[in-house]
C-alpha atoms as a PDB file:
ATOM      1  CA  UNK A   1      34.694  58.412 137.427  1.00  0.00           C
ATOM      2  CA  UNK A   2      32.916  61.894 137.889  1.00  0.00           C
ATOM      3  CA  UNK A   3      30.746  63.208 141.324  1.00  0.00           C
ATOM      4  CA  UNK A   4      28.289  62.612 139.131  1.00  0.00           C
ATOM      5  CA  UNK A   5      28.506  59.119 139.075  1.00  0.00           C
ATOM      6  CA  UNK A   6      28.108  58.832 143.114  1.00  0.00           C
ATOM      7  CA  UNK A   7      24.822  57.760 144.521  1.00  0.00           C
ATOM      8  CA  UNK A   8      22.982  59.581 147.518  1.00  0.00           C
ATOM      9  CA  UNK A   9      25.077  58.482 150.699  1.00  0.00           C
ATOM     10  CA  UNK A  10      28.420  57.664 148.693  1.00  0.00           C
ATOM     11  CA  UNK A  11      31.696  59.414 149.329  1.00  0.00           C
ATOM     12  CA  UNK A  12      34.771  60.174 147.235  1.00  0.00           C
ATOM     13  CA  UNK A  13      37.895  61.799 147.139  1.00  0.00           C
ATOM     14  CA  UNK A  14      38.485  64.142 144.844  1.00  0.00           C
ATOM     15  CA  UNK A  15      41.020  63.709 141.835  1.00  0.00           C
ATOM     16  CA  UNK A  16      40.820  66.672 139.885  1.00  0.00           C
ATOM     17  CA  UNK A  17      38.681  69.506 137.770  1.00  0.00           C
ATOM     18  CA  UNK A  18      38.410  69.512 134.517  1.00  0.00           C
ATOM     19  CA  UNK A  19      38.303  72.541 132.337  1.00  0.00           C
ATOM     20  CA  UNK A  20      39.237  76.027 133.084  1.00  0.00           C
ATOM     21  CA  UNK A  21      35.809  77.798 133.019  1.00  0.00           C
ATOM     22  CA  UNK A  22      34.674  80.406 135.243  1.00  0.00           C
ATOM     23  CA  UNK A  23      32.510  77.681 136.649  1.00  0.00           C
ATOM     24  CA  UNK A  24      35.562  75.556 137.709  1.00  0.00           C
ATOM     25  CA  UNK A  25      37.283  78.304 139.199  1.00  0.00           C
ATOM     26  CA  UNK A  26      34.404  78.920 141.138  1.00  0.00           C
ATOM     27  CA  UNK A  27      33.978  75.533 142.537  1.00  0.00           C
ATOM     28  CA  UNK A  28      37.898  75.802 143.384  1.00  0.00           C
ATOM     29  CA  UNK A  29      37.352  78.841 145.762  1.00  0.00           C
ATOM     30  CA  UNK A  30      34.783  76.921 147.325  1.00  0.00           C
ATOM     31  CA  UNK A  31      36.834  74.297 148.472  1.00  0.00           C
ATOM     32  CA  UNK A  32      36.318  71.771 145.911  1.00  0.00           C
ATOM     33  CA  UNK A  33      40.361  70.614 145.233  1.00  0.00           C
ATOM     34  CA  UNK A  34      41.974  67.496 145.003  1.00  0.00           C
ATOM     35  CA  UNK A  35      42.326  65.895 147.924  1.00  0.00           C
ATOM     36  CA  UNK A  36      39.125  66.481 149.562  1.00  0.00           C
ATOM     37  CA  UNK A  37      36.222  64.449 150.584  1.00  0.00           C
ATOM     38  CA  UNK A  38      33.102  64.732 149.300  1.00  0.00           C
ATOM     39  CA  UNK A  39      29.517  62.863 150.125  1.00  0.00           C
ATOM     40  CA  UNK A  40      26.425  62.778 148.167  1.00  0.00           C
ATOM     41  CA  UNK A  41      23.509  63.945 150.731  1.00  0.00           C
ATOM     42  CA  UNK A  42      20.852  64.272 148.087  1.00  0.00           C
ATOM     43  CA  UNK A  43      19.350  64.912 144.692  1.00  0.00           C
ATOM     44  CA  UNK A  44      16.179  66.603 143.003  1.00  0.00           C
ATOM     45  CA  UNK A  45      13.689  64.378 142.026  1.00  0.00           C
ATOM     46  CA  UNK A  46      14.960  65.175 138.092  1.00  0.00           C
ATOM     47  CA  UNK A  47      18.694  64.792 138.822  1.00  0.00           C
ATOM     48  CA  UNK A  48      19.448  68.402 138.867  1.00  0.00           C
ATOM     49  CA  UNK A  49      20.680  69.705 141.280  1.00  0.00           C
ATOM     50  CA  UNK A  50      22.580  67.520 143.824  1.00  0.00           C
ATOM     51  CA  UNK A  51      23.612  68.663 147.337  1.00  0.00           C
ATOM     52  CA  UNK A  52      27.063  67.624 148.189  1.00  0.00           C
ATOM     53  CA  UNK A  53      29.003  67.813 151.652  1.00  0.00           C
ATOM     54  CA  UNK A  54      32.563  68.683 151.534  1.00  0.00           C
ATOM     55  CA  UNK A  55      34.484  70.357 154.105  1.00  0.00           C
ATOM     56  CA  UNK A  56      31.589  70.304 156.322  1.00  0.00           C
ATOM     57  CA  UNK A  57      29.155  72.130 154.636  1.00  0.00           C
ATOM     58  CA  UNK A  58      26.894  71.587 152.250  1.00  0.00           C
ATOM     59  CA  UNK A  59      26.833  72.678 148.521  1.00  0.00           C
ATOM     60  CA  UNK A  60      23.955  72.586 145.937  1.00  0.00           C
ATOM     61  CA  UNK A  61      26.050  72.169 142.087  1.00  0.00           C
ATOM     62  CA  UNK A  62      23.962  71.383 138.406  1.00  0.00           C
ATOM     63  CA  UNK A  63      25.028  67.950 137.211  1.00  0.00           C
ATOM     64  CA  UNK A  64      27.177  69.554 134.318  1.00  0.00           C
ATOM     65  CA  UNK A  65      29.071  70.744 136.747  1.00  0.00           C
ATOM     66  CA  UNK A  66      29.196  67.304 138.995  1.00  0.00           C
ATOM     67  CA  UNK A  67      30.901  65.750 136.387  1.00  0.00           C
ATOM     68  CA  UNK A  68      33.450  68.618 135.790  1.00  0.00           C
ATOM     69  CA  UNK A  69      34.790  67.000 139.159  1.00  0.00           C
ATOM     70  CA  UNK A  70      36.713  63.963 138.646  1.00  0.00           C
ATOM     71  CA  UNK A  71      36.861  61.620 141.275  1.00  0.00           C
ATOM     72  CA  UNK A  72      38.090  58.116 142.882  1.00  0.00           C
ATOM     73  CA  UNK A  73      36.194  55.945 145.598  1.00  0.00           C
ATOM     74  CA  UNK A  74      37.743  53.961 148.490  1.00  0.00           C
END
């Protein structure tokens, strides 16, 4: 299961990243690692982009990169 997969209010825990893009290393040195909690606060009307909260803060990513981030629910 990806982030993208979560709807608006879910949370997950992080599994993994996938690829090893500039783009994933990115979301790496934003916090985004295994481990970590993340919560779907919202989305744009077309899907794109979503607004995620992990590590108390909140993060606008593109859906291609949503489901970059591999992911398992409680």
């Amino acid at each position: 299961m990806t982030l993208a997969n979560l709807a608006v209010g879910e949370v997950g825990i992080i599994k993994g990243i996938a690829g090893d893009s500039v783009i994933t290393k990115r979301l790496m040195e934003m916090g985004v690692l295994p481990g970590v909690a993340v919560k779907i606060i919202k989305t744009a009307p077309f899907g794109c982009p979503i607004q995620i909260r992990i590590r108390e803060y909140d993060l606008a990513i593109r859906r291609s990169e949503a489901e970059l981030i591999e992911i398992h629910t409680n």
